[in-house]
PDB file of N, CA and C in Angstrom:
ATOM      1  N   UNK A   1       0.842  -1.176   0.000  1.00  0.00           N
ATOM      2  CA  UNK A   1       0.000   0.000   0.000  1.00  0.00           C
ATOM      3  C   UNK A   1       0.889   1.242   0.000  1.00  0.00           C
ATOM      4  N   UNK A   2       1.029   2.395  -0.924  1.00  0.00           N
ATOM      5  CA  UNK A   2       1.572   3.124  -0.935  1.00  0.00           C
ATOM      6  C   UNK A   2       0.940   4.301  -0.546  1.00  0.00           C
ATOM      7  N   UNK A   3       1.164   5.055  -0.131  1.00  0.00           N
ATOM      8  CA  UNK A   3       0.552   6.330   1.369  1.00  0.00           C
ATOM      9  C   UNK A   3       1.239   7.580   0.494  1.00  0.00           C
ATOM     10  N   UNK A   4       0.503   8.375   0.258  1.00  0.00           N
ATOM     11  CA  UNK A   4       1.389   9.383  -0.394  1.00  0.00           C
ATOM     12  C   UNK A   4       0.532  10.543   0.465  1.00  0.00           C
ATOM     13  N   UNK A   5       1.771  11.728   1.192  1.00  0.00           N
ATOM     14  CA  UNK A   5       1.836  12.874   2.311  1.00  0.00           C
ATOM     15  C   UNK A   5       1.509  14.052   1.414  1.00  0.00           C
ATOM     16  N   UNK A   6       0.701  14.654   2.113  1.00  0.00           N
ATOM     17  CA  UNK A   6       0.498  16.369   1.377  1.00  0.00           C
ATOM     18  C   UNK A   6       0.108  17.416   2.595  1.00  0.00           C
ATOM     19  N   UNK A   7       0.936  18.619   2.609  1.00  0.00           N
ATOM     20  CA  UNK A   7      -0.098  19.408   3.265  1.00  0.00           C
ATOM     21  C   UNK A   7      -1.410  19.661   2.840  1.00  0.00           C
ATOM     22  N   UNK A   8      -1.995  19.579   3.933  1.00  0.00           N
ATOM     23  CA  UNK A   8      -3.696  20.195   3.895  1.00  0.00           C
ATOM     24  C   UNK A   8      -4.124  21.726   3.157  1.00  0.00           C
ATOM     25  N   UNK A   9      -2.884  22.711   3.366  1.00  0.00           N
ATOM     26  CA  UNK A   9      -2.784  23.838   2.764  1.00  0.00           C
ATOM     27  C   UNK A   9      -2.572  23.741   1.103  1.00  0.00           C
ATOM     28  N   UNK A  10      -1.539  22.544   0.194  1.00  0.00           N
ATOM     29  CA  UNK A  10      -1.131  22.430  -0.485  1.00  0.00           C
ATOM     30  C   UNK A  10      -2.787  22.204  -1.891  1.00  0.00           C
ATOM     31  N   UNK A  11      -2.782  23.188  -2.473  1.00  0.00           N
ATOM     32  CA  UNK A  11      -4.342  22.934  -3.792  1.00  0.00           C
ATOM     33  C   UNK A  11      -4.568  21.563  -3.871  1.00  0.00           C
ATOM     34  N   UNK A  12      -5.418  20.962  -3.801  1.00  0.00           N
ATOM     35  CA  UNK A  12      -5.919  19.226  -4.240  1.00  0.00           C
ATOM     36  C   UNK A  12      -6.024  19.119  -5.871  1.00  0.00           C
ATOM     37  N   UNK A  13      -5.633  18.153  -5.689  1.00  0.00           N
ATOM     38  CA  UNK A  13      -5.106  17.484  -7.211  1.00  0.00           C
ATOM     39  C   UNK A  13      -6.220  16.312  -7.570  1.00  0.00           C
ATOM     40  N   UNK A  14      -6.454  15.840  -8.797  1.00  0.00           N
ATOM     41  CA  UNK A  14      -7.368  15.114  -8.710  1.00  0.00           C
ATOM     42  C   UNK A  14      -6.605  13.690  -8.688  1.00  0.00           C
ATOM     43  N   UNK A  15      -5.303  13.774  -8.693  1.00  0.00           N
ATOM     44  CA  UNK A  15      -4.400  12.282  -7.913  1.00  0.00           C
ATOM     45  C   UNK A  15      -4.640  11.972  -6.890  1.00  0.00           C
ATOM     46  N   UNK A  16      -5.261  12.953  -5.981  1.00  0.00           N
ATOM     47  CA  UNK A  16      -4.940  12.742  -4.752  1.00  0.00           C
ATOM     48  C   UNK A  16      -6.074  11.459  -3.947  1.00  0.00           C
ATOM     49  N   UNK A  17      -7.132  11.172  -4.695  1.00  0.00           N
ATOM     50  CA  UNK A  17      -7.849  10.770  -4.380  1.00  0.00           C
ATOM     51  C   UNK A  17      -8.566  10.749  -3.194  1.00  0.00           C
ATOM     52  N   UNK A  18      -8.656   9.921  -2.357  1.00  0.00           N
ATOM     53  CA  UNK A  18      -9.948  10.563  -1.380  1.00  0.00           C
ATOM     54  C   UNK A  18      -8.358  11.269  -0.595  1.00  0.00           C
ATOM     55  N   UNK A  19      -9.040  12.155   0.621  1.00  0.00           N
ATOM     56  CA  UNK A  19      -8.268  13.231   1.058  1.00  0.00           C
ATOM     57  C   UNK A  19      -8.486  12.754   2.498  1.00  0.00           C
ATOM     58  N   UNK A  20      -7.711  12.339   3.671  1.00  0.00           N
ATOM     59  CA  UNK A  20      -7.891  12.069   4.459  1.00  0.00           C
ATOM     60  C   UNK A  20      -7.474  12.904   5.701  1.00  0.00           C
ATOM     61  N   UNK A  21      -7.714  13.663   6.364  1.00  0.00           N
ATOM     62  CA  UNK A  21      -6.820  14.248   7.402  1.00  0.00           C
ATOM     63  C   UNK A  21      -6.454  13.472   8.593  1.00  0.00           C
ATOM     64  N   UNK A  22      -5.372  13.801   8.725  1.00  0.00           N
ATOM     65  CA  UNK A  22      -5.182  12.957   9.800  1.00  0.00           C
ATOM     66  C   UNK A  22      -4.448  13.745  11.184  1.00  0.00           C
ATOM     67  N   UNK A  23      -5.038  14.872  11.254  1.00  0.00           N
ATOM     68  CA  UNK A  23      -4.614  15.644  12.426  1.00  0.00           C
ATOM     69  C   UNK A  23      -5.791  15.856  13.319  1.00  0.00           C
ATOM     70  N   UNK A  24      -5.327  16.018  14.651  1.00  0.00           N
ATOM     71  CA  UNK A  24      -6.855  16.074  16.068  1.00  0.00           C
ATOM     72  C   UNK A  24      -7.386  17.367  15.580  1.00  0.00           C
ATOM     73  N   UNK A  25      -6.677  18.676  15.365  1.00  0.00           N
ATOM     74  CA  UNK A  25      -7.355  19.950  15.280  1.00  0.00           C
ATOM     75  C   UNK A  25      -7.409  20.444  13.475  1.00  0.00           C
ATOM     76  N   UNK A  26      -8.301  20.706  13.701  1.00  0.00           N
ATOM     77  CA  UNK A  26      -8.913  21.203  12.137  1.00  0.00           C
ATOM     78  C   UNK A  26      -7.409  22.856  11.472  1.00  0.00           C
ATOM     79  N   UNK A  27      -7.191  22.399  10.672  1.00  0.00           N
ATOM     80  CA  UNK A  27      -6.085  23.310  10.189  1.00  0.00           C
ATOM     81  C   UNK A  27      -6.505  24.867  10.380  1.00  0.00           C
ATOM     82  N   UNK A  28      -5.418  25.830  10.600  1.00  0.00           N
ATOM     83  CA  UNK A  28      -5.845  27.058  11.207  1.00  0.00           C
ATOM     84  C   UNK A  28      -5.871  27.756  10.138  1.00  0.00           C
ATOM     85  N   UNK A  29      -6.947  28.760  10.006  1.00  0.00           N
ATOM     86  CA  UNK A  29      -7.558  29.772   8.435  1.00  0.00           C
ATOM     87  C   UNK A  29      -7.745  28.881   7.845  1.00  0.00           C
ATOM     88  N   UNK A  30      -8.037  27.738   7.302  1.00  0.00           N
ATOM     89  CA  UNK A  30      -8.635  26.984   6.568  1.00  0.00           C
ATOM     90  C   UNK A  30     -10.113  26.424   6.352  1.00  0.00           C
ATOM     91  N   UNK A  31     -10.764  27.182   5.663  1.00  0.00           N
ATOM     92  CA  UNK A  31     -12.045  26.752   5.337  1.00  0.00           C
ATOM     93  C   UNK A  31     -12.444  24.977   4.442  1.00  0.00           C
ATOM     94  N   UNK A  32     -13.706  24.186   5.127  1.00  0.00           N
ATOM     95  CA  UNK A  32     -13.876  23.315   4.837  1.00  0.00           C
ATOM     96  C   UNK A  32     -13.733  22.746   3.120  1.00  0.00           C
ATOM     97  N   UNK A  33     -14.625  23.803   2.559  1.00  0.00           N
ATOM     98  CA  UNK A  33     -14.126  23.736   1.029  1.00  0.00           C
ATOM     99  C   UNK A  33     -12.846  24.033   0.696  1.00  0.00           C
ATOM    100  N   UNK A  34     -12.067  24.685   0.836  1.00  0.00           N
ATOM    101  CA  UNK A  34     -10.262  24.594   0.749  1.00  0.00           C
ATOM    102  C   UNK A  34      -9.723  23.696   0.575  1.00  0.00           C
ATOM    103  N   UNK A  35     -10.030  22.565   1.817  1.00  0.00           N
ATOM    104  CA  UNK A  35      -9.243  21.579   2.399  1.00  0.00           C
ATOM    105  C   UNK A  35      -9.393  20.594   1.363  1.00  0.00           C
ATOM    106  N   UNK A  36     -10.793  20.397   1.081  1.00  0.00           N
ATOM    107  CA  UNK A  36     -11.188  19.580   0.325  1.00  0.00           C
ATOM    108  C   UNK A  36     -11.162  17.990   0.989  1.00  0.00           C
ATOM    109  N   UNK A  37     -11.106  17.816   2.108  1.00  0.00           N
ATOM    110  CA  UNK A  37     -11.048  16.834   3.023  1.00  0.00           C
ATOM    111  C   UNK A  37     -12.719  15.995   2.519  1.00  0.00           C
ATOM    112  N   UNK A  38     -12.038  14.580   2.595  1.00  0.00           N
ATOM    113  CA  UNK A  38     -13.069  13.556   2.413  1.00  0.00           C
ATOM    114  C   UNK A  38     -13.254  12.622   3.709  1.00  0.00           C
ATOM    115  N   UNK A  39     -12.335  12.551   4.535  1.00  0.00           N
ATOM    116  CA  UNK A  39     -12.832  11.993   5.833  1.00  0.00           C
ATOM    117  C   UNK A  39     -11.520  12.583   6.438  1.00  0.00           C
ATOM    118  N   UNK A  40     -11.951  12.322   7.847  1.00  0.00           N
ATOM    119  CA  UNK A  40     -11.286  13.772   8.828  1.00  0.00           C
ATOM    120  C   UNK A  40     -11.359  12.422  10.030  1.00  0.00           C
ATOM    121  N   UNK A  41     -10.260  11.775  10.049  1.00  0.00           N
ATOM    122  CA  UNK A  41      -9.948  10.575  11.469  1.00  0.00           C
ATOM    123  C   UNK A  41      -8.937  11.344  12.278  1.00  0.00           C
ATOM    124  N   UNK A  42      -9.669  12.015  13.385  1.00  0.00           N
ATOM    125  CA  UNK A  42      -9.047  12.525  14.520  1.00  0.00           C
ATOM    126  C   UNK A  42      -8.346  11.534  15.810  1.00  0.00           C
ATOM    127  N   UNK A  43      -9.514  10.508  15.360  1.00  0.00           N
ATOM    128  CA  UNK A  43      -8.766   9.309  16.556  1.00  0.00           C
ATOM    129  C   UNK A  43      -7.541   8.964  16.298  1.00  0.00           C
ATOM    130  N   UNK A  44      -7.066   8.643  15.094  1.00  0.00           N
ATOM    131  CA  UNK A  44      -5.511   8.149  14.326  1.00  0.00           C
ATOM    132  C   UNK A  44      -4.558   9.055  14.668  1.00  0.00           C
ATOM    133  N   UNK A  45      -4.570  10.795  15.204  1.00  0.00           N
ATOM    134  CA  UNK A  45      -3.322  11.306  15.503  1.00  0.00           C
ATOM    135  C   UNK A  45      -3.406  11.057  16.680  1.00  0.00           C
ATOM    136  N   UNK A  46      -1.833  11.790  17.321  1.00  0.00           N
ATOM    137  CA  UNK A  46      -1.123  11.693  18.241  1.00  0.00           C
ATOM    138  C   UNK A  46      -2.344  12.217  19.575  1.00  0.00           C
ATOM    139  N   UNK A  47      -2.143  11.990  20.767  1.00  0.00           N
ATOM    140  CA  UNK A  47      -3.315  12.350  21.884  1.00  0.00           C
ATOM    141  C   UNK A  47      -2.661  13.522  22.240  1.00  0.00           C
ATOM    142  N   UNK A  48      -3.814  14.584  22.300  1.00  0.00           N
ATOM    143  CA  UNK A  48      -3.420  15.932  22.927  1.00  0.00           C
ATOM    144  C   UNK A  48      -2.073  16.173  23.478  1.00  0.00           C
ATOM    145  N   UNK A  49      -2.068  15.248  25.024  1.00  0.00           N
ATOM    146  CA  UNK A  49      -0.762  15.369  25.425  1.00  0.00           C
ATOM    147  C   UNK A  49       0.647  15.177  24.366  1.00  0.00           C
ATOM    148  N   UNK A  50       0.752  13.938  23.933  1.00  0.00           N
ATOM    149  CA  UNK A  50       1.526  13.805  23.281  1.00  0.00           C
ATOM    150  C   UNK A  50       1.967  14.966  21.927  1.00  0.00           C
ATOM    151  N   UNK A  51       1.331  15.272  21.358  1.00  0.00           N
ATOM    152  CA  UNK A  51       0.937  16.530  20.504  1.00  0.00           C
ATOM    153  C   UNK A  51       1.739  17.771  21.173  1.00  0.00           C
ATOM    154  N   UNK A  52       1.097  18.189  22.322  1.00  0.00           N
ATOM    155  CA  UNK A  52       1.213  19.415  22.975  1.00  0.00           C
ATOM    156  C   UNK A  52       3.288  19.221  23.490  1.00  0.00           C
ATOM    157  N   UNK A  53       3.323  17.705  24.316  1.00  0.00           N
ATOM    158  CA  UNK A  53       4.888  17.898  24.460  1.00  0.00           C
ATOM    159  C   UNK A  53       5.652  17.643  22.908  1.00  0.00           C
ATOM    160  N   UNK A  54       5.485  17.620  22.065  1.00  0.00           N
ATOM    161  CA  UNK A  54       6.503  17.619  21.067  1.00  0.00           C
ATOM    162  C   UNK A  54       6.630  18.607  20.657  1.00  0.00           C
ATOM    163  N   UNK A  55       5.657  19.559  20.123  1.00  0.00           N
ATOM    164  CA  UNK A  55       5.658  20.659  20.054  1.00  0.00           C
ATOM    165  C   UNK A  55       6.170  20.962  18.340  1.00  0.00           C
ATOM    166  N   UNK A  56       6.339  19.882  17.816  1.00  0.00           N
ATOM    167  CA  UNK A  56       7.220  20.045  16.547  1.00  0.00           C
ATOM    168  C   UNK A  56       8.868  20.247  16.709  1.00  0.00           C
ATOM    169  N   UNK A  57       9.381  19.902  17.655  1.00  0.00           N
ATOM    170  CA  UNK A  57      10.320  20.113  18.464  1.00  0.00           C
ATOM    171  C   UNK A  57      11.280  19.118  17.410  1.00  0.00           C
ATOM    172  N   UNK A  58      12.342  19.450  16.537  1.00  0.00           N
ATOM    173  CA  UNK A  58      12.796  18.009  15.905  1.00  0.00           C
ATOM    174  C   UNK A  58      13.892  17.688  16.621  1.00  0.00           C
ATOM    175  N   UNK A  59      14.392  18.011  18.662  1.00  0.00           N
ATOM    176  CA  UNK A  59      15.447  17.006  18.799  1.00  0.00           C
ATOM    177  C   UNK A  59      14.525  15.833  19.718  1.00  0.00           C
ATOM    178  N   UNK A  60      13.283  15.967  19.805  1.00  0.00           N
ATOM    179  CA  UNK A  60      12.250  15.153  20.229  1.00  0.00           C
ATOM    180  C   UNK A  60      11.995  14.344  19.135  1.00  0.00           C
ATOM    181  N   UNK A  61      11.744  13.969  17.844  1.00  0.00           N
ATOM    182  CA  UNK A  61      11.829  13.514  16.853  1.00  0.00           C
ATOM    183  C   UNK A  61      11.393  12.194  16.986  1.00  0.00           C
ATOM    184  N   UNK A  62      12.650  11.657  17.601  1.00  0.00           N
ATOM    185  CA  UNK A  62      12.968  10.000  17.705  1.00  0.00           C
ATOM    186  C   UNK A  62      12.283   9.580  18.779  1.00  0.00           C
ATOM    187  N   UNK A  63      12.150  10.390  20.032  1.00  0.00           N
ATOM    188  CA  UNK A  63      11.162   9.594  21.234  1.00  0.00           C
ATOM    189  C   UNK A  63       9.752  10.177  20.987  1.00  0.00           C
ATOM    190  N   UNK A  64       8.724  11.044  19.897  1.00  0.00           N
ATOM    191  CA  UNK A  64       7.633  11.328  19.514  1.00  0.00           C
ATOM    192  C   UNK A  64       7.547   9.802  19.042  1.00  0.00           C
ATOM    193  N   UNK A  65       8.037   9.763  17.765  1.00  0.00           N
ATOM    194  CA  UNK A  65       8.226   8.681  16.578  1.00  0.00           C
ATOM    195  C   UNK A  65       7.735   7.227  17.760  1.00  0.00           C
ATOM    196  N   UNK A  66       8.878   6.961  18.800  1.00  0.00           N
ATOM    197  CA  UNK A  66       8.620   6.149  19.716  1.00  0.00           C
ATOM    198  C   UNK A  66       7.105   5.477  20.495  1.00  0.00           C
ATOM    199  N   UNK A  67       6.674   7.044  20.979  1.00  0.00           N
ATOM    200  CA  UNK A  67       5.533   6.903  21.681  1.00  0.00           C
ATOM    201  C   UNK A  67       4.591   7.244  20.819  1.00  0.00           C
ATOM    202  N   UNK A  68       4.144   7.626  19.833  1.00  0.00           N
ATOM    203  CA  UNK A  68       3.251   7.742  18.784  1.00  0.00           C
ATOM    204  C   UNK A  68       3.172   6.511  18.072  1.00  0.00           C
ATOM    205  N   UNK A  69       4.083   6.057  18.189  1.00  0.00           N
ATOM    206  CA  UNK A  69       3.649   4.248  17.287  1.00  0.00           C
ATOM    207  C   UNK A  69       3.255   3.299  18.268  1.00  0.00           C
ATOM    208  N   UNK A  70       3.598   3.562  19.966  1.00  0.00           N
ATOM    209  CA  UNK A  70       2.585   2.613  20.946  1.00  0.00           C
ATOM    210  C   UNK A  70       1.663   2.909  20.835  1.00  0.00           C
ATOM    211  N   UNK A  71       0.963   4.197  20.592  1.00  0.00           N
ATOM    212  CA  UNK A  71      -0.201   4.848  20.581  1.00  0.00           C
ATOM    213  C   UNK A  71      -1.052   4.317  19.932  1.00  0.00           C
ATOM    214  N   UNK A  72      -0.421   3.982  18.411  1.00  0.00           N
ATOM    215  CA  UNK A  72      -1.019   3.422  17.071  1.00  0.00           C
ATOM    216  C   UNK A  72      -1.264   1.995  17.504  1.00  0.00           C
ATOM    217  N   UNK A  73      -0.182   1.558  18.182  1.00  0.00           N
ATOM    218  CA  UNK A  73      -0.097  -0.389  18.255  1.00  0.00           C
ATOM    219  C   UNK A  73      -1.451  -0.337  19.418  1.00  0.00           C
ATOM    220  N   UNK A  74      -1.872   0.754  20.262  1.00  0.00           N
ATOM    221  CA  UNK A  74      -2.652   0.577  20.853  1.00  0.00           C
ATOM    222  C   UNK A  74      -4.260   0.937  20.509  1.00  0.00           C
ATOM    223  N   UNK A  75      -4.136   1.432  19.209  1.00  0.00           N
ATOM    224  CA  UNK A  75      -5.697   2.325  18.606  1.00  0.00           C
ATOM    225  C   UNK A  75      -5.852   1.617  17.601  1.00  0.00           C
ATOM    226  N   UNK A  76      -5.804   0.123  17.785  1.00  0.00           N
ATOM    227  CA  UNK A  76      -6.026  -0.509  16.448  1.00  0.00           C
ATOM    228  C   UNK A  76      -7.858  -0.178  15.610  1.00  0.00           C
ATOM    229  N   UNK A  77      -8.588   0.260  16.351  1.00  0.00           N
ATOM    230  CA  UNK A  77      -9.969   0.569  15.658  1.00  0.00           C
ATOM    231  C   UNK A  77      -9.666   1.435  14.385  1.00  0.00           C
ATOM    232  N   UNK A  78      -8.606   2.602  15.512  1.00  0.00           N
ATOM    233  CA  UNK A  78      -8.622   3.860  14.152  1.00  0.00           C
ATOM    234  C   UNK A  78      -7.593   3.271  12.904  1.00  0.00           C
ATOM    235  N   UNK A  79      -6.599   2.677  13.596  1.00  0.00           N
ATOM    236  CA  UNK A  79      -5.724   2.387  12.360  1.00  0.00           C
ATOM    237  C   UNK A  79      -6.528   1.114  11.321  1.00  0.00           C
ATOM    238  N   UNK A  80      -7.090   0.392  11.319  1.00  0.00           N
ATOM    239  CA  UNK A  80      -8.184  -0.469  11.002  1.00  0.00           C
ATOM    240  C   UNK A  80      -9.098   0.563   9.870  1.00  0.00           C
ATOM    241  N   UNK A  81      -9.586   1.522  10.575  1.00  0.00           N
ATOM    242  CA  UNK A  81     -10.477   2.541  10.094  1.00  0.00           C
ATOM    243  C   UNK A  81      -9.607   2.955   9.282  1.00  0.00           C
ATOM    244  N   UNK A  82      -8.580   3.285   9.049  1.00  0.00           N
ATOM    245  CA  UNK A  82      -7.612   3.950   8.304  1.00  0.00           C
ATOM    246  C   UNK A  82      -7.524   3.192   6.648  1.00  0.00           C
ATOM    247  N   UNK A  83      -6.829   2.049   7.380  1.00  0.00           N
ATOM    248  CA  UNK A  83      -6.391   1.090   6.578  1.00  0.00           C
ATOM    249  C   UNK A  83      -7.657   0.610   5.441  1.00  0.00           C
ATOM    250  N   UNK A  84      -9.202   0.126   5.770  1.00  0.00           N
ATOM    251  CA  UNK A  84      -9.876   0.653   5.011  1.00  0.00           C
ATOM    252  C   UNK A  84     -10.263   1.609   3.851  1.00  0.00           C
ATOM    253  N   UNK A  85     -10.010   3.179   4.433  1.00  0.00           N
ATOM    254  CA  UNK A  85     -10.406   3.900   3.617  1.00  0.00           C
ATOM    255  C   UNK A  85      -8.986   3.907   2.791  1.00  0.00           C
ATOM    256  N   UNK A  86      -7.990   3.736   2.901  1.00  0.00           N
ATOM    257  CA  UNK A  86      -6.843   3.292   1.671  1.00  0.00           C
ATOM    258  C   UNK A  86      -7.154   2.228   1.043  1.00  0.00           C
ATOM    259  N   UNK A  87      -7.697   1.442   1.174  1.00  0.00           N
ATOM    260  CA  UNK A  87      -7.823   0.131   0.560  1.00  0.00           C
ATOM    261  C   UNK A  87      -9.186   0.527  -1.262  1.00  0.00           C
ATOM    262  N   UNK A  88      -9.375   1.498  -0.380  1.00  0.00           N
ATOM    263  CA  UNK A  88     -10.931   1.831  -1.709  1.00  0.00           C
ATOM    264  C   UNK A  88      -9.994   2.755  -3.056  1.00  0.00           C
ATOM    265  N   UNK A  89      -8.739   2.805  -2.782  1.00  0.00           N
ATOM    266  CA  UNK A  89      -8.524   3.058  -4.250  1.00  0.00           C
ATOM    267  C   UNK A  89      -6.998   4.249  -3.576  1.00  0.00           C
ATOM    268  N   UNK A  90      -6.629   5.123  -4.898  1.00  0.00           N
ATOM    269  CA  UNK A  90      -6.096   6.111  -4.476  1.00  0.00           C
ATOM    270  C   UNK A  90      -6.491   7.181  -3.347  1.00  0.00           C
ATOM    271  N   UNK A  91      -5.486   7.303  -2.588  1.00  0.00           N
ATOM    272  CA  UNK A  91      -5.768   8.145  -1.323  1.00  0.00           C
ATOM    273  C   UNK A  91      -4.209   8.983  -0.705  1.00  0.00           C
ATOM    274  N   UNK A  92      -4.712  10.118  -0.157  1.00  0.00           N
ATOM    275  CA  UNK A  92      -3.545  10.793   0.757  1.00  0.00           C
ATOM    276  C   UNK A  92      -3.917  11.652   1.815  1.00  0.00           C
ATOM    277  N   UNK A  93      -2.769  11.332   2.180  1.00  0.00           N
ATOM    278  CA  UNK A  93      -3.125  11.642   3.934  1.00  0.00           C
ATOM    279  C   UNK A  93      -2.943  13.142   4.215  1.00  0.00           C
ATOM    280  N   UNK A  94      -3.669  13.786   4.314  1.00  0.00           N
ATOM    281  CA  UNK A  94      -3.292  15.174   5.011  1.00  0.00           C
ATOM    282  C   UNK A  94      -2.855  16.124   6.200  1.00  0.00           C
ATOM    283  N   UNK A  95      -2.078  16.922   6.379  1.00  0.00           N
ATOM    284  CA  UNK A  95      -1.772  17.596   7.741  1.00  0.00           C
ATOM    285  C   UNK A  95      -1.290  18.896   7.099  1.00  0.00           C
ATOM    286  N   UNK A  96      -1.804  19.636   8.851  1.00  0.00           N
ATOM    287  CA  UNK A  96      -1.540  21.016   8.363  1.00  0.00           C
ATOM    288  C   UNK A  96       0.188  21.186   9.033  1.00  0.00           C
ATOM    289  N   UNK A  97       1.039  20.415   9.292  1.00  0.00           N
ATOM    290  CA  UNK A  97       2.355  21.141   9.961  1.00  0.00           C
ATOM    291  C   UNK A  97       2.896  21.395   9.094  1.00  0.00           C
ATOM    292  N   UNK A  98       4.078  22.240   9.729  1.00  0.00           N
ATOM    293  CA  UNK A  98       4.851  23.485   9.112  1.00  0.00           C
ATOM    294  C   UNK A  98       6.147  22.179   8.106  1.00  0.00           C
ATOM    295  N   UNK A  99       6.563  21.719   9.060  1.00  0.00           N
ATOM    296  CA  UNK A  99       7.681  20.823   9.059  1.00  0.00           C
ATOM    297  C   UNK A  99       7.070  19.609   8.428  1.00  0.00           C
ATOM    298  N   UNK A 100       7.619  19.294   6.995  1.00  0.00           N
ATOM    299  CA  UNK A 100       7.036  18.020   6.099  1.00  0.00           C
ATOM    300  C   UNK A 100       8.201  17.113   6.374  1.00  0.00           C
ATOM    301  N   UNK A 101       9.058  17.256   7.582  1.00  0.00           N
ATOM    302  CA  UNK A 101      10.039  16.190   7.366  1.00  0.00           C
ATOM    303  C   UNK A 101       9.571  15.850   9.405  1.00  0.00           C
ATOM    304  N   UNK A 102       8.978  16.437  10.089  1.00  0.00           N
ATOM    305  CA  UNK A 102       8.862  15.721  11.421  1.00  0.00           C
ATOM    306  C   UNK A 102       7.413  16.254  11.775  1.00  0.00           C
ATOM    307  N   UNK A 103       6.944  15.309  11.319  1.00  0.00           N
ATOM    308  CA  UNK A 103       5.104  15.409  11.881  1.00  0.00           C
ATOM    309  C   UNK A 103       4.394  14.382  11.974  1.00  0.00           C
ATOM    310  N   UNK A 104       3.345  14.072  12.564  1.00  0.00           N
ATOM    311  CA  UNK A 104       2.885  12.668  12.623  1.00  0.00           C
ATOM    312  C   UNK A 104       2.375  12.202  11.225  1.00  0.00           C
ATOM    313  N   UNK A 105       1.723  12.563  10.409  1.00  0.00           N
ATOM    314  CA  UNK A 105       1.701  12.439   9.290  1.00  0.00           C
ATOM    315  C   UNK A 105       2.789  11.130   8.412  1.00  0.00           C
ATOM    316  N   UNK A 106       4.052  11.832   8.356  1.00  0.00           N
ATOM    317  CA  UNK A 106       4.878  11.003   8.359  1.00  0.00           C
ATOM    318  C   UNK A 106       5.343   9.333   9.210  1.00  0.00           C
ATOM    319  N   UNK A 107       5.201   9.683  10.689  1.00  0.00           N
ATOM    320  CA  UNK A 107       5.202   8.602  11.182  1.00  0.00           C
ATOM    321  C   UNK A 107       3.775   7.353  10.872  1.00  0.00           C
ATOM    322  N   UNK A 108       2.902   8.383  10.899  1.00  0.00           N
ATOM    323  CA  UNK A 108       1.442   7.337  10.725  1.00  0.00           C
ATOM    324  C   UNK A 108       2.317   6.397   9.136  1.00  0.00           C
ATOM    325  N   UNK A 109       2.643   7.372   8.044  1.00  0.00           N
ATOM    326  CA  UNK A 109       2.656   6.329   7.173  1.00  0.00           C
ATOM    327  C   UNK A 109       3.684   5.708   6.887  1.00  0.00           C
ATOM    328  N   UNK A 110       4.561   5.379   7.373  1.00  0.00           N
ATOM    329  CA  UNK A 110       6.123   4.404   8.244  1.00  0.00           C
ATOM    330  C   UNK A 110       5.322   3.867   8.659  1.00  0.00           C
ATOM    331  N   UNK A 111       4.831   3.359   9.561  1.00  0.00           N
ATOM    332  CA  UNK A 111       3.707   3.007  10.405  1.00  0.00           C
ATOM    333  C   UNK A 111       2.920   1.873   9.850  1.00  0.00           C
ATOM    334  N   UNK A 112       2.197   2.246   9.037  1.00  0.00           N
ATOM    335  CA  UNK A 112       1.365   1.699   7.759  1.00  0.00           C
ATOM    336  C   UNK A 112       2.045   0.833   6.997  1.00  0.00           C
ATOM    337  N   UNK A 113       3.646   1.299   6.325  1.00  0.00           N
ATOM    338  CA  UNK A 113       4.423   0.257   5.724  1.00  0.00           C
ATOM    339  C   UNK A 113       5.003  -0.744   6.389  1.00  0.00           C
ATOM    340  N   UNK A 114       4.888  -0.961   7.607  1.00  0.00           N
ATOM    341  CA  UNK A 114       5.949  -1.817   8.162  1.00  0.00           C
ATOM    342  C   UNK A 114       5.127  -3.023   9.190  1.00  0.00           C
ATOM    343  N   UNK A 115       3.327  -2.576   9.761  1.00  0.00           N
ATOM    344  CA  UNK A 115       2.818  -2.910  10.049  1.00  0.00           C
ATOM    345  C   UNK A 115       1.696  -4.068   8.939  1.00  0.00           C
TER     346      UNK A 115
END
């Protein structure tokens, strides 16, 4: 299954196929038609806390990465739920962070390949 990453900010493409977000809080200045979001799984990111201490912080990186994938090994409904709506054809995952190289986004779909 190949997982392909986009910001939520970034115009939708009609590659992109269904549009999934995968962040707890709805992207900031972004209106619903913008986003173009086709399902919005808040359960699949990181839990508040966890979220709030990383902070986007990249020398936290490697122990986010850590405790965000027990998180996952432990939310098998949402990742289940996930894994589904990839299965119905082309799809990509969306997030609004700044940083396209350390965000959960990324880890969810590492995550996905290895699981």
């Amino acid at each position: 299954m190949k997982v392909v990453l986009k910001r939520v900010y970034e115009a939708p493409a009609k590659t992109d196929g269904t549009r999934i977000l995968v962040d707890r809080l709805w992207p900031r200045g972004l209106s619903k038609d913008k986003a173009s979001v086709d399902l919005w799984l808040k359960e699949i990111a990181p839990s508040t806390e966890l979220r709030k201490w990383f902070g986007h912080d990249p020398e936290k990186w490697a122990e986010f990465q850590r405790r965000y994938r027990a998180e996952l090994k432990a939310n098998g409904d949402a990742v289940s739920e996930l894994r589904a709506a990839l299965a119905d054809g082309p799809a990509t995952l969306v997030y609004g962070a700044k940083d396209e190289a350390h965000n959960d986004a990324v880890v969810l779909a590492d995550y996905l390949a290895q699981v």
